[in-house]
PDB file of N, CA and C in Angstrom:
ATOM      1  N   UNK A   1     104.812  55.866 103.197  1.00  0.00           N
ATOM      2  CA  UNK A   1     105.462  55.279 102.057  1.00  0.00           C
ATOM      3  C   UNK A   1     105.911  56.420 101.150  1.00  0.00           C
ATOM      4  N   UNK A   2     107.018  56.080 100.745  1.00  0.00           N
ATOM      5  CA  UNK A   2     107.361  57.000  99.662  1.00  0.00           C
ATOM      6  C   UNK A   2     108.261  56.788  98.608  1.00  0.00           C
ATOM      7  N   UNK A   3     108.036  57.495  97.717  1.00  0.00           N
ATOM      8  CA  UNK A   3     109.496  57.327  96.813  1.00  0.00           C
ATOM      9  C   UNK A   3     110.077  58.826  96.284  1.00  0.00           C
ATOM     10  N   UNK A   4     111.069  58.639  95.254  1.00  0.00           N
ATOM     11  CA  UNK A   4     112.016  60.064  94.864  1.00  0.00           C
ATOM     12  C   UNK A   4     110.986  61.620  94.878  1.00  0.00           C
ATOM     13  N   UNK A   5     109.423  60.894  93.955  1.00  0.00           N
ATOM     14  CA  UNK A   5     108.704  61.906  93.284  1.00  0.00           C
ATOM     15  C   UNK A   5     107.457  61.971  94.048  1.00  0.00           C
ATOM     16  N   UNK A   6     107.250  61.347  94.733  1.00  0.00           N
ATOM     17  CA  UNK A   6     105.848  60.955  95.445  1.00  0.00           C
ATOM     18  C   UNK A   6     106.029  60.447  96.732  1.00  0.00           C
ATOM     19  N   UNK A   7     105.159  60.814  98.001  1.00  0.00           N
ATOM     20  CA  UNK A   7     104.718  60.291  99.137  1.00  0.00           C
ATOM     21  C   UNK A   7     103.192  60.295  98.994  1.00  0.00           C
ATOM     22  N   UNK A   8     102.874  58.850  99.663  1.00  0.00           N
ATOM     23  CA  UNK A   8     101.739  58.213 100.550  1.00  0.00           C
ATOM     24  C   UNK A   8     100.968  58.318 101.992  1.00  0.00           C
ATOM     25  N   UNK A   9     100.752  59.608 102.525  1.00  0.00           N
ATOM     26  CA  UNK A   9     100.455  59.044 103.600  1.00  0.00           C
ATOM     27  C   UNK A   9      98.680  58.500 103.792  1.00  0.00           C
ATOM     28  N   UNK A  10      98.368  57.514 104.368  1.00  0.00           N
ATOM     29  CA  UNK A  10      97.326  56.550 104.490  1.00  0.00           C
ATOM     30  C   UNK A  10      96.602  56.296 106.367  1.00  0.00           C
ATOM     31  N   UNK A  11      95.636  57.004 106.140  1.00  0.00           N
ATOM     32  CA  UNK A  11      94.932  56.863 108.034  1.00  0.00           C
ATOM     33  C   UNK A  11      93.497  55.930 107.675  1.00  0.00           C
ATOM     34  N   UNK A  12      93.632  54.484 107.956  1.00  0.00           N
ATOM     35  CA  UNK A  12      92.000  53.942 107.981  1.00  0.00           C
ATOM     36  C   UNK A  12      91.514  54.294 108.793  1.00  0.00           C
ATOM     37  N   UNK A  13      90.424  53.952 108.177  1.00  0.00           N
ATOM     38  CA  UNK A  13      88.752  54.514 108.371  1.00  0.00           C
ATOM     39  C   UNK A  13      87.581  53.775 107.991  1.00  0.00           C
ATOM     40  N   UNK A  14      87.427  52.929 109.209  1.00  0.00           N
ATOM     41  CA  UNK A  14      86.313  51.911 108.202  1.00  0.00           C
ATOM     42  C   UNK A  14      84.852  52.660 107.804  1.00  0.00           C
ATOM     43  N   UNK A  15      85.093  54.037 108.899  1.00  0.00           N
ATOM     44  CA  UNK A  15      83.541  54.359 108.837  1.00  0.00           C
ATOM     45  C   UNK A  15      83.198  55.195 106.890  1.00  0.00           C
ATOM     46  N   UNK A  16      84.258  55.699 106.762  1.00  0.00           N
ATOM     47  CA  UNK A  16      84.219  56.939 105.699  1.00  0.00           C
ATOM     48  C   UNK A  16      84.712  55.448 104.181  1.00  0.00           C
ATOM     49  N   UNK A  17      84.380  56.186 103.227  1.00  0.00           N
ATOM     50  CA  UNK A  17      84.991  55.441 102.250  1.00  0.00           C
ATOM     51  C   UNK A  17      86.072  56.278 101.877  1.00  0.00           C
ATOM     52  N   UNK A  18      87.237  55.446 100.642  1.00  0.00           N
ATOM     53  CA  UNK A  18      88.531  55.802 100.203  1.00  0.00           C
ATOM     54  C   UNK A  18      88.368  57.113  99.648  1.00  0.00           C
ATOM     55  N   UNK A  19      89.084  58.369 100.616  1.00  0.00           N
ATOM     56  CA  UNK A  19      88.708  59.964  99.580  1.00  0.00           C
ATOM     57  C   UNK A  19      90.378  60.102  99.360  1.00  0.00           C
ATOM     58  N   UNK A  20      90.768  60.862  98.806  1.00  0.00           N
ATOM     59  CA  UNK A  20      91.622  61.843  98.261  1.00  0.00           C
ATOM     60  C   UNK A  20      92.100  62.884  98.659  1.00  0.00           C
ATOM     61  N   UNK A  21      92.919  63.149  99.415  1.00  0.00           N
ATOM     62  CA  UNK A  21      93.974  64.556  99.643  1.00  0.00           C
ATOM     63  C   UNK A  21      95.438  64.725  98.703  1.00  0.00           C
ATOM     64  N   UNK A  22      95.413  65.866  98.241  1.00  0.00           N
ATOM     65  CA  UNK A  22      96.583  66.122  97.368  1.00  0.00           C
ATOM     66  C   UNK A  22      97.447  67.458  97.821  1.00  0.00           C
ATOM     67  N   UNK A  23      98.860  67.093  98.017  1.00  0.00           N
ATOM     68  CA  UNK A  23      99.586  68.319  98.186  1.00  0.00           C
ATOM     69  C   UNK A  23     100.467  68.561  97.234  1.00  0.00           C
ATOM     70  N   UNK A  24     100.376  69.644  96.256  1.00  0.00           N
ATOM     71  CA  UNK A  24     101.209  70.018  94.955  1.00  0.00           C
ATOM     72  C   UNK A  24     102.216  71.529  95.238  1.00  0.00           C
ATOM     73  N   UNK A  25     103.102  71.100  95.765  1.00  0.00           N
ATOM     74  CA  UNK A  25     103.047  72.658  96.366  1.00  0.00           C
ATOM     75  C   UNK A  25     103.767  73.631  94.477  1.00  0.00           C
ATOM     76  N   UNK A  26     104.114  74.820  94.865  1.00  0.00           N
ATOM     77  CA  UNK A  26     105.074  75.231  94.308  1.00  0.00           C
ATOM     78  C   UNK A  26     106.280  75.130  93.723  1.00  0.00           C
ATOM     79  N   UNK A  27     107.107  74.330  94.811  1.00  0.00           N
ATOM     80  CA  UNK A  27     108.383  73.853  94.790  1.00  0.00           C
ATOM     81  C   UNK A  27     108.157  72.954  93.609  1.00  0.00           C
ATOM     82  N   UNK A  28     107.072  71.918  93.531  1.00  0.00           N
ATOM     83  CA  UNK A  28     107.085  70.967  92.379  1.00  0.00           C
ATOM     84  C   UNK A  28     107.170  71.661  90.881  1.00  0.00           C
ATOM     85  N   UNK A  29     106.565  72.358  90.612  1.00  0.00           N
ATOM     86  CA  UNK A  29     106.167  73.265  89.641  1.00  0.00           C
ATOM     87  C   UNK A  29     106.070  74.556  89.679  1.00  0.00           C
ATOM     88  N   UNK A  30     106.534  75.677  89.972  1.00  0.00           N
ATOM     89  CA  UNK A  30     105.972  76.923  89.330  1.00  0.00           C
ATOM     90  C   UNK A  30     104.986  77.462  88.831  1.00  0.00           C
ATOM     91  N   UNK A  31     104.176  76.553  88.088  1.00  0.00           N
ATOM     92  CA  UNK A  31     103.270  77.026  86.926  1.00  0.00           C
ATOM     93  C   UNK A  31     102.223  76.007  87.717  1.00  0.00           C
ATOM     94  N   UNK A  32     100.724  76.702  87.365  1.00  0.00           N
ATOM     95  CA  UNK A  32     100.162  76.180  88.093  1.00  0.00           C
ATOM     96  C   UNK A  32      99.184  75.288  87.324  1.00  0.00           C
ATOM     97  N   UNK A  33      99.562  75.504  85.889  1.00  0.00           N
ATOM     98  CA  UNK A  33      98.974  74.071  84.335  1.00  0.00           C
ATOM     99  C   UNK A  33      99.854  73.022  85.276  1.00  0.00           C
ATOM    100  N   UNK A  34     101.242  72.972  85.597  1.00  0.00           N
ATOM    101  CA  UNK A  34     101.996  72.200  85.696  1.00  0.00           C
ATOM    102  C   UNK A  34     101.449  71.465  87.076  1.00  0.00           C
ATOM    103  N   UNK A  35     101.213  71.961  87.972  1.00  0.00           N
ATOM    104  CA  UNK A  35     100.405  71.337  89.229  1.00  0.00           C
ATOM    105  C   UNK A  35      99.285  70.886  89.057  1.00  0.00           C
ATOM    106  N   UNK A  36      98.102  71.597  87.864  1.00  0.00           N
ATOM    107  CA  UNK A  36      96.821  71.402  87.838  1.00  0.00           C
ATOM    108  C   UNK A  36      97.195  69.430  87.062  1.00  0.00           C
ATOM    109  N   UNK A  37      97.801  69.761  86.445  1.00  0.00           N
ATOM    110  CA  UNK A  37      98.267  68.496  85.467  1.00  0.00           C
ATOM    111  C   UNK A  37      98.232  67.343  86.325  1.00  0.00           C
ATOM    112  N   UNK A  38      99.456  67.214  87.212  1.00  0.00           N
ATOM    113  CA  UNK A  38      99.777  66.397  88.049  1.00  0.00           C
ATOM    114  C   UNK A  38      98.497  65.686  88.764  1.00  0.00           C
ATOM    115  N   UNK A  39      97.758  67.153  89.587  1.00  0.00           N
ATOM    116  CA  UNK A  39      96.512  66.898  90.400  1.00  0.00           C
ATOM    117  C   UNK A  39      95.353  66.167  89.601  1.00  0.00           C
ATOM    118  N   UNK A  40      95.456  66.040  88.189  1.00  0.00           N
ATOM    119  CA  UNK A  40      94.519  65.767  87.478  1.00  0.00           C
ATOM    120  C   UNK A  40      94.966  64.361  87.349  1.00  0.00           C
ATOM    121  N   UNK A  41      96.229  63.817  87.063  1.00  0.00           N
ATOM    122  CA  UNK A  41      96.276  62.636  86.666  1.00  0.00           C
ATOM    123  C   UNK A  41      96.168  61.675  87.944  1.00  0.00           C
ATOM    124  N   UNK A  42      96.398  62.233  88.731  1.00  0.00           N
ATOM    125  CA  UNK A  42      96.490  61.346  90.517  1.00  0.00           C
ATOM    126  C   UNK A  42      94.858  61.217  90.865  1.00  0.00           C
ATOM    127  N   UNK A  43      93.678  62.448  90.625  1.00  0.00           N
ATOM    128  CA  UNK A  43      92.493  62.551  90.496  1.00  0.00           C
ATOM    129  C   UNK A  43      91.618  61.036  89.728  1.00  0.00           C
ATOM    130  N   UNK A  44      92.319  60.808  88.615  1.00  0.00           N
ATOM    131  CA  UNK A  44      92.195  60.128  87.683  1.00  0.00           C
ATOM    132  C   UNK A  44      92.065  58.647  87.933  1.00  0.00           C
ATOM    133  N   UNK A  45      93.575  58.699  88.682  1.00  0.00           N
ATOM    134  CA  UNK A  45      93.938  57.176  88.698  1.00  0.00           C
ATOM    135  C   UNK A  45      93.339  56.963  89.992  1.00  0.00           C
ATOM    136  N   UNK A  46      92.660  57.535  90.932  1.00  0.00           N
ATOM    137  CA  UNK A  46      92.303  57.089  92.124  1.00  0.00           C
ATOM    138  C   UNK A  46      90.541  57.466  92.000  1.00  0.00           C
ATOM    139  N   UNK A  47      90.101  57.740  91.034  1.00  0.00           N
ATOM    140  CA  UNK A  47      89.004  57.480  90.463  1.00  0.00           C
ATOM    141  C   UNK A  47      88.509  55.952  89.937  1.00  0.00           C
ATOM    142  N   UNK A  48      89.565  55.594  89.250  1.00  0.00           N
ATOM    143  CA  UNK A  48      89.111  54.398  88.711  1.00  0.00           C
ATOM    144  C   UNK A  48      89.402  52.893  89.392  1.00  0.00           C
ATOM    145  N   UNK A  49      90.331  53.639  90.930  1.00  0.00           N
ATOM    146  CA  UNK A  49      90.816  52.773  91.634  1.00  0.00           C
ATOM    147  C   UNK A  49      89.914  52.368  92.799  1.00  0.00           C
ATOM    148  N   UNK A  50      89.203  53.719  93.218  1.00  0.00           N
ATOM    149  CA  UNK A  50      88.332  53.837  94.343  1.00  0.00           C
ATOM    150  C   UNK A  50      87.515  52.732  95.112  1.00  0.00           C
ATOM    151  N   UNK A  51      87.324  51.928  94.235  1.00  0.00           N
ATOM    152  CA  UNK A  51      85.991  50.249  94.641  1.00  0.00           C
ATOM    153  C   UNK A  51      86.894  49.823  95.358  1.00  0.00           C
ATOM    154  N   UNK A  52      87.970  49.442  94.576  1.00  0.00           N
ATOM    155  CA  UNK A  52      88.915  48.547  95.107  1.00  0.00           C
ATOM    156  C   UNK A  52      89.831  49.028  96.597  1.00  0.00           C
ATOM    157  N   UNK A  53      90.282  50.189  96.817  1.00  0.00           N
ATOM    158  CA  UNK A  53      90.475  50.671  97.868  1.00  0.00           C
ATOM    159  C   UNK A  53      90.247  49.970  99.524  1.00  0.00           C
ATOM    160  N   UNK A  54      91.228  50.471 100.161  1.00  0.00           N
ATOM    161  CA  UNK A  54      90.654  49.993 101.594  1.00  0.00           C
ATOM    162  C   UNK A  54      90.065  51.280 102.217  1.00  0.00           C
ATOM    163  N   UNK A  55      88.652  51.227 102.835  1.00  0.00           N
ATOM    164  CA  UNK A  55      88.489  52.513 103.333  1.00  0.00           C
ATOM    165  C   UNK A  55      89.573  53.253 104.167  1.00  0.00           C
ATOM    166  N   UNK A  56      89.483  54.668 103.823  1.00  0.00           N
ATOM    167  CA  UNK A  56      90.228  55.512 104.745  1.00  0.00           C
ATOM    168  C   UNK A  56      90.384  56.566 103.908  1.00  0.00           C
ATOM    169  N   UNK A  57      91.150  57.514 104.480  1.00  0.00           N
ATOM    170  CA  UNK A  57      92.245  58.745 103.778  1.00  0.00           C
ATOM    171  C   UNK A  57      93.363  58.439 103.378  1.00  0.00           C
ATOM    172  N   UNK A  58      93.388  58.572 101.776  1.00  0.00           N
ATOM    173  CA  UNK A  58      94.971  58.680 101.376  1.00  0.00           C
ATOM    174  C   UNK A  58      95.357  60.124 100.826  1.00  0.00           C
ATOM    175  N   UNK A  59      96.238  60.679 101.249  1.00  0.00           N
ATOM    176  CA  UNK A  59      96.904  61.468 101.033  1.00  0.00           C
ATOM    177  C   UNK A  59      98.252  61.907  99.956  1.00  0.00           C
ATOM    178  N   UNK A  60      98.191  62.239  99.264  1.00  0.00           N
ATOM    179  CA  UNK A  60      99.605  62.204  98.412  1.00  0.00           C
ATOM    180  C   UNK A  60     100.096  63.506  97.998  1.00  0.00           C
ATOM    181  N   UNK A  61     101.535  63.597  98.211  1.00  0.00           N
ATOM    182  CA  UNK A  61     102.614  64.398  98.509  1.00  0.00           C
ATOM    183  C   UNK A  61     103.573  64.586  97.519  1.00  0.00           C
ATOM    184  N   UNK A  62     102.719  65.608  96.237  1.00  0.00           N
ATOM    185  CA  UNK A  62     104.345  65.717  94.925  1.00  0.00           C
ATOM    186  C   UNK A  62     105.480  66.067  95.718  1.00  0.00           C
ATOM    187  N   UNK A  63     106.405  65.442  95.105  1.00  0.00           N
ATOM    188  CA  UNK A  63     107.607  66.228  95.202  1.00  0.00           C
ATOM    189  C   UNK A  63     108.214  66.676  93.828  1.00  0.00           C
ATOM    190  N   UNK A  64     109.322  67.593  94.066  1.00  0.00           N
ATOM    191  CA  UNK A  64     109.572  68.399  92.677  1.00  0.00           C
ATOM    192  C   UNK A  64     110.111  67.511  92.043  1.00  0.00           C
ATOM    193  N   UNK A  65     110.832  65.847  91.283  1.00  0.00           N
ATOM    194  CA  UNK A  65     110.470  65.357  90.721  1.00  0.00           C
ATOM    195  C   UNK A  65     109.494  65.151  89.725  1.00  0.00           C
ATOM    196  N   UNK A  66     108.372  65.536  90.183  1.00  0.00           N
ATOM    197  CA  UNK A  66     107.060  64.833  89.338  1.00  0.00           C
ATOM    198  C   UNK A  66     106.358  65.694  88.261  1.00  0.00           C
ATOM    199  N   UNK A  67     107.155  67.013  88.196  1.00  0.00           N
ATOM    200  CA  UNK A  67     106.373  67.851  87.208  1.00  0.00           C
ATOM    201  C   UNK A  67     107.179  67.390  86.012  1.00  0.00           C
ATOM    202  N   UNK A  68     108.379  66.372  85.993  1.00  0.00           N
ATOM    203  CA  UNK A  68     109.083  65.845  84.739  1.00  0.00           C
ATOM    204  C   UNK A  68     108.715  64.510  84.424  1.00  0.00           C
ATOM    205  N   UNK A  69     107.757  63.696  84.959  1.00  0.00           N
ATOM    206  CA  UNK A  69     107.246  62.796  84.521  1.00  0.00           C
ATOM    207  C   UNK A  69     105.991  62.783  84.118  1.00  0.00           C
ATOM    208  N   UNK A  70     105.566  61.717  83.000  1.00  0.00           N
ATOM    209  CA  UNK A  70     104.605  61.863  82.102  1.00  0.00           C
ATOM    210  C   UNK A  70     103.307  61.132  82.949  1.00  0.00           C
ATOM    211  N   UNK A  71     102.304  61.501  82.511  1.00  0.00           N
ATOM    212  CA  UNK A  71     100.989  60.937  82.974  1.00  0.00           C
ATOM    213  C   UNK A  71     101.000  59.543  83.116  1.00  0.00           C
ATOM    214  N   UNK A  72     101.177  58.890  82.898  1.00  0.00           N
ATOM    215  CA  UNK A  72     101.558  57.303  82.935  1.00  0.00           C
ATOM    216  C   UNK A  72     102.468  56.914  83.825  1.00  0.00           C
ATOM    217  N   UNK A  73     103.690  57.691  84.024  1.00  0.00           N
ATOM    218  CA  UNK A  73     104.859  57.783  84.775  1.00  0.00           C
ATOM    219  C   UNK A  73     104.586  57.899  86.245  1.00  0.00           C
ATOM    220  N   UNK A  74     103.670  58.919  86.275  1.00  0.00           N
ATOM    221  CA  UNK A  74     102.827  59.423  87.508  1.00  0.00           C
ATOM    222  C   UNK A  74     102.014  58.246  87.961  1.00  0.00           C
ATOM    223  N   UNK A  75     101.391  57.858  87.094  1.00  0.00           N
ATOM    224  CA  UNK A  75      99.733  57.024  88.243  1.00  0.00           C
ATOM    225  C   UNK A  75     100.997  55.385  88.073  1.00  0.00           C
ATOM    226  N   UNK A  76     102.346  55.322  87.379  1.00  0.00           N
ATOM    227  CA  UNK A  76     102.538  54.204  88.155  1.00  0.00           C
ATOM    228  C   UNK A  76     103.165  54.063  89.112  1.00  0.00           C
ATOM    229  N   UNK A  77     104.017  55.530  89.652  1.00  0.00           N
ATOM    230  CA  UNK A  77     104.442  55.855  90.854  1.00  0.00           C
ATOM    231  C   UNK A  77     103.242  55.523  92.058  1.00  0.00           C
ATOM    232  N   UNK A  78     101.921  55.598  91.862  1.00  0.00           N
ATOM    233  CA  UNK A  78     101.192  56.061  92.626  1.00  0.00           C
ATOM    234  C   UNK A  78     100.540  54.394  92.815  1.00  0.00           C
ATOM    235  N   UNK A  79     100.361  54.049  92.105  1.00  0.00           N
ATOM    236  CA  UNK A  79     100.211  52.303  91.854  1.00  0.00           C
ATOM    237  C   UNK A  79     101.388  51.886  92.571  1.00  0.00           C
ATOM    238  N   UNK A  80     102.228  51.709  92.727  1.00  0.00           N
ATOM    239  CA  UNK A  80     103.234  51.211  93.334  1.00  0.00           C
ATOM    240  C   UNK A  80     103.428  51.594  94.734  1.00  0.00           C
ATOM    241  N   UNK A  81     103.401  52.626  95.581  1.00  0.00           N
ATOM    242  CA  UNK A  81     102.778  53.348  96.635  1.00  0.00           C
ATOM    243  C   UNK A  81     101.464  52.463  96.970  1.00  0.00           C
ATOM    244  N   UNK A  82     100.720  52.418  96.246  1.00  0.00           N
ATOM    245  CA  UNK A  82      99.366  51.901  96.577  1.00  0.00           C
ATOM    246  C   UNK A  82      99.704  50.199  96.807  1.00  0.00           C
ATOM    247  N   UNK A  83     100.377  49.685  96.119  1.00  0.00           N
ATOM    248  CA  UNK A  83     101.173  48.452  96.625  1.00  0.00           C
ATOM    249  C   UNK A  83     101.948  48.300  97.882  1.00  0.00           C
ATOM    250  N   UNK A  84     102.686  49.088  97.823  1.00  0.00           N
ATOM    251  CA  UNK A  84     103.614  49.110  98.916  1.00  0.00           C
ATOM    252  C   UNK A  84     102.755  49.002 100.452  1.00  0.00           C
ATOM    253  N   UNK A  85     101.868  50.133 100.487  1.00  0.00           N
ATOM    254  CA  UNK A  85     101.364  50.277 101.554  1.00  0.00           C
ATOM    255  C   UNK A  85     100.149  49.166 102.080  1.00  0.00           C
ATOM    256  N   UNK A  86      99.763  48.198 100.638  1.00  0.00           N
ATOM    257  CA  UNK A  86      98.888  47.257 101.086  1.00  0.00           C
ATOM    258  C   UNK A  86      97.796  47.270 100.506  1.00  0.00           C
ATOM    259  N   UNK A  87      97.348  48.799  99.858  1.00  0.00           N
ATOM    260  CA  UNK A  87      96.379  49.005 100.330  1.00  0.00           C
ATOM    261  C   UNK A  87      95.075  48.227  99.178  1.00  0.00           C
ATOM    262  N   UNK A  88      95.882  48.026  97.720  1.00  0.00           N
ATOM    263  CA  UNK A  88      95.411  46.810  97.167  1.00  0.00           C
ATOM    264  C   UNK A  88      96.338  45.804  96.784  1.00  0.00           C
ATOM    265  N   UNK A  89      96.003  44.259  96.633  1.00  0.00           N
ATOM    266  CA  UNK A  89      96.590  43.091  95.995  1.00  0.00           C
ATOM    267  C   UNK A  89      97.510  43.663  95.054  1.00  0.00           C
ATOM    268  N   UNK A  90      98.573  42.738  94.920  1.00  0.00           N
ATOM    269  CA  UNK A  90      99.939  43.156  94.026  1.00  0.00           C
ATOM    270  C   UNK A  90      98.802  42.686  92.764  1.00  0.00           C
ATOM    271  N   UNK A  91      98.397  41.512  92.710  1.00  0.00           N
ATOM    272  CA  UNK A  91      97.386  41.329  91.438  1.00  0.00           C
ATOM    273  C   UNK A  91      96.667  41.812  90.604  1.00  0.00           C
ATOM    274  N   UNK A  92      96.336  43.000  91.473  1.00  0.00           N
ATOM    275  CA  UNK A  92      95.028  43.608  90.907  1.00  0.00           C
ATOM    276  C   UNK A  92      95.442  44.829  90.415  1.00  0.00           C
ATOM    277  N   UNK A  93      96.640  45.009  91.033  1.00  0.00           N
ATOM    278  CA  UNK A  93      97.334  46.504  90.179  1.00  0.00           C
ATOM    279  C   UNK A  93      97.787  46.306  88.835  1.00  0.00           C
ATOM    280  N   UNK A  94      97.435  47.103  87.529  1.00  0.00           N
ATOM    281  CA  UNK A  94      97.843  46.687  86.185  1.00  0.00           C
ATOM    282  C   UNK A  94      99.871  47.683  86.566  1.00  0.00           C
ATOM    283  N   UNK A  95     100.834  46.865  85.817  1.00  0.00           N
ATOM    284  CA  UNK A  95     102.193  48.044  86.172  1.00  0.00           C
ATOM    285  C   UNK A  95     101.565  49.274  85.155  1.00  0.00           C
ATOM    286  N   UNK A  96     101.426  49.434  84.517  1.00  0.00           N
ATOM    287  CA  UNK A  96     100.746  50.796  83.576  1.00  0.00           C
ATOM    288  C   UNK A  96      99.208  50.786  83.275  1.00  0.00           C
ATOM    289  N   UNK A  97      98.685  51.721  82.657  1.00  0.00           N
ATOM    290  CA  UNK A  97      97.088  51.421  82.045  1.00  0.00           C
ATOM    291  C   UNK A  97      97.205  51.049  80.379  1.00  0.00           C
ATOM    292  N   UNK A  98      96.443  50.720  80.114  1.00  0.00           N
ATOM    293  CA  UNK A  98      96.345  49.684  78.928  1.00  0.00           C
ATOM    294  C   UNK A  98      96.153  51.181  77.980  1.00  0.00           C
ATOM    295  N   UNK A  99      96.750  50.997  76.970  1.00  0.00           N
ATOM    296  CA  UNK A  99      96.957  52.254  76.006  1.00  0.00           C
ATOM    297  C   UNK A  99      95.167  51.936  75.323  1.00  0.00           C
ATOM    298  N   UNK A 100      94.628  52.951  74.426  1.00  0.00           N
ATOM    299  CA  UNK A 100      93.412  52.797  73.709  1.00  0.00           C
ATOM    300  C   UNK A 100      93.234  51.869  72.888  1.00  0.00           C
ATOM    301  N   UNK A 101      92.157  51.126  71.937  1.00  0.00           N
ATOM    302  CA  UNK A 101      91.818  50.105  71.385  1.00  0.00           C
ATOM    303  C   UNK A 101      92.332  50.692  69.808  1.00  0.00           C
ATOM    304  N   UNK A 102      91.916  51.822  69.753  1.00  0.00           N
ATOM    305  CA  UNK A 102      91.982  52.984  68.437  1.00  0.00           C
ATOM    306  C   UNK A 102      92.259  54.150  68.722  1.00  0.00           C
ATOM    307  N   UNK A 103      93.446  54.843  68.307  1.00  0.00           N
ATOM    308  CA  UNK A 103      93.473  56.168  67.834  1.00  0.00           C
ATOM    309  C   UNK A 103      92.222  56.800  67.782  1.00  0.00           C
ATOM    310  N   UNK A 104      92.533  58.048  68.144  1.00  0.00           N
ATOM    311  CA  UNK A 104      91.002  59.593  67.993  1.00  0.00           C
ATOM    312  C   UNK A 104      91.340  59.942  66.739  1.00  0.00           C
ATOM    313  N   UNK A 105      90.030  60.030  65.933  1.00  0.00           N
ATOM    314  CA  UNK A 105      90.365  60.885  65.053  1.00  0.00           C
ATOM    315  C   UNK A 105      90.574  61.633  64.824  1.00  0.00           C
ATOM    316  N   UNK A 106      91.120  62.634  63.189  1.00  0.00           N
ATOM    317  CA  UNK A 106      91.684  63.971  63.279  1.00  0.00           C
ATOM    318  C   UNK A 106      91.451  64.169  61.436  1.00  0.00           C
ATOM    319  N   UNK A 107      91.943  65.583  61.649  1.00  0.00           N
ATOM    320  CA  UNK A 107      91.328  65.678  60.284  1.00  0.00           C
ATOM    321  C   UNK A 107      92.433  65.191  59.234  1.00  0.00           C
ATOM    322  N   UNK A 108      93.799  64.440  59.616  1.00  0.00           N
ATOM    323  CA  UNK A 108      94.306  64.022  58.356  1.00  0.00           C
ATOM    324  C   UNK A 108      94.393  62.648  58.561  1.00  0.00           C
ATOM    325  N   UNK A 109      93.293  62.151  59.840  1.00  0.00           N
ATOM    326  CA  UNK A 109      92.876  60.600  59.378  1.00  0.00           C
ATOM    327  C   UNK A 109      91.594  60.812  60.186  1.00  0.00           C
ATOM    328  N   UNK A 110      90.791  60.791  59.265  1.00  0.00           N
ATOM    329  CA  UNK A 110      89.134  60.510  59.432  1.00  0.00           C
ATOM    330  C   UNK A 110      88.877  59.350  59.467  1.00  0.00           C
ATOM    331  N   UNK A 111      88.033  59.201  60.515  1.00  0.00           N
ATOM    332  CA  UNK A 111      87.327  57.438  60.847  1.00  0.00           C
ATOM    333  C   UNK A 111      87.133  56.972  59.457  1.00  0.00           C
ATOM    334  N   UNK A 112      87.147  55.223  59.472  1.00  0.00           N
ATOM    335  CA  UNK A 112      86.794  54.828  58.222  1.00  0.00           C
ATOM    336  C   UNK A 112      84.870  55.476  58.174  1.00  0.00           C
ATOM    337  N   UNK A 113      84.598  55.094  56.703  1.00  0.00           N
ATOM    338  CA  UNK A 113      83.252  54.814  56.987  1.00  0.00           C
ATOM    339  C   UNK A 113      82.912  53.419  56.709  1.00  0.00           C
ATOM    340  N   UNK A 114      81.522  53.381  57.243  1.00  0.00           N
ATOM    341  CA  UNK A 114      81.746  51.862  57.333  1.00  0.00           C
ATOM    342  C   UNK A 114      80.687  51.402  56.198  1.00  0.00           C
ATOM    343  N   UNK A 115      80.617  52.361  55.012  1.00  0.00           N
ATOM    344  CA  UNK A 115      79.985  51.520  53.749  1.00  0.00           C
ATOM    345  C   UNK A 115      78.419  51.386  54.006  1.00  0.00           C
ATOM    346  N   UNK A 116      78.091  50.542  53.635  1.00  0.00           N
ATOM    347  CA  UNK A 116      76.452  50.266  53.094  1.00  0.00           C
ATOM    348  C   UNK A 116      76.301  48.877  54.137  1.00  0.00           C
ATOM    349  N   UNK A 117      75.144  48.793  55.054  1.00  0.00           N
ATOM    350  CA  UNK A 117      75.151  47.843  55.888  1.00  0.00           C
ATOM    351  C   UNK A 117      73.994  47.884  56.623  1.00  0.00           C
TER     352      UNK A 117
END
């Protein structure tokens, strides 16, 4: 499976559970923040995906595309791949991840406090 910025390749395995191979070459990026980046957000999203998985090896393949898309941009390329190929329910895939409940704080907005209680 593939698309512009990303390939899938996928070998089951009922014996092993769902692991992770990543190829980032050069060509994608130059800089190797710029690869570590990528490898981190694909790390990420197939972390929190892993239960759900069908056992086997998936493999995924930047292409130079992907060092211009944003972290979000990325794991929904990779969600969609992960659709395509089957490997979970169209259902169960969110199309993006749900942004935070609250902002982090910082020093020119400090958490409330929360008073006397």
């Amino acid at each position: 499976m593939a698309l512009p910025v990303l390939a899938l390749h996928f070998q089951a395995d009922a014996d092993v559970p769902a692991r992770l191979g990543l190829a980032v070459s050069r060509k994608v990026d130059p800089n190797a923040v710029g690869r570590n980046r990528i490898k981190r957000v694909f790390r990420d999203a197939f972390r929190h995906l892993r239960a759900e998985l069908a056992p086997g090896d998936y493999v995924l393949v930047a292409r130079p595309g992907a060092s211009k898309l944003s972290g979000e941009e990325l794991r929904a390329a990779f969600h969609s791949l992960l659709k395509r190929a089957g490997a979970r329910s169209a259902l169960a895939l969110p199309e993006t991840a749900a942004p935070g409940t609250m902002p982090a704080a910082s020093p020119s907005h400090p958490t409330p406090d929360p008073g006397p209680g």
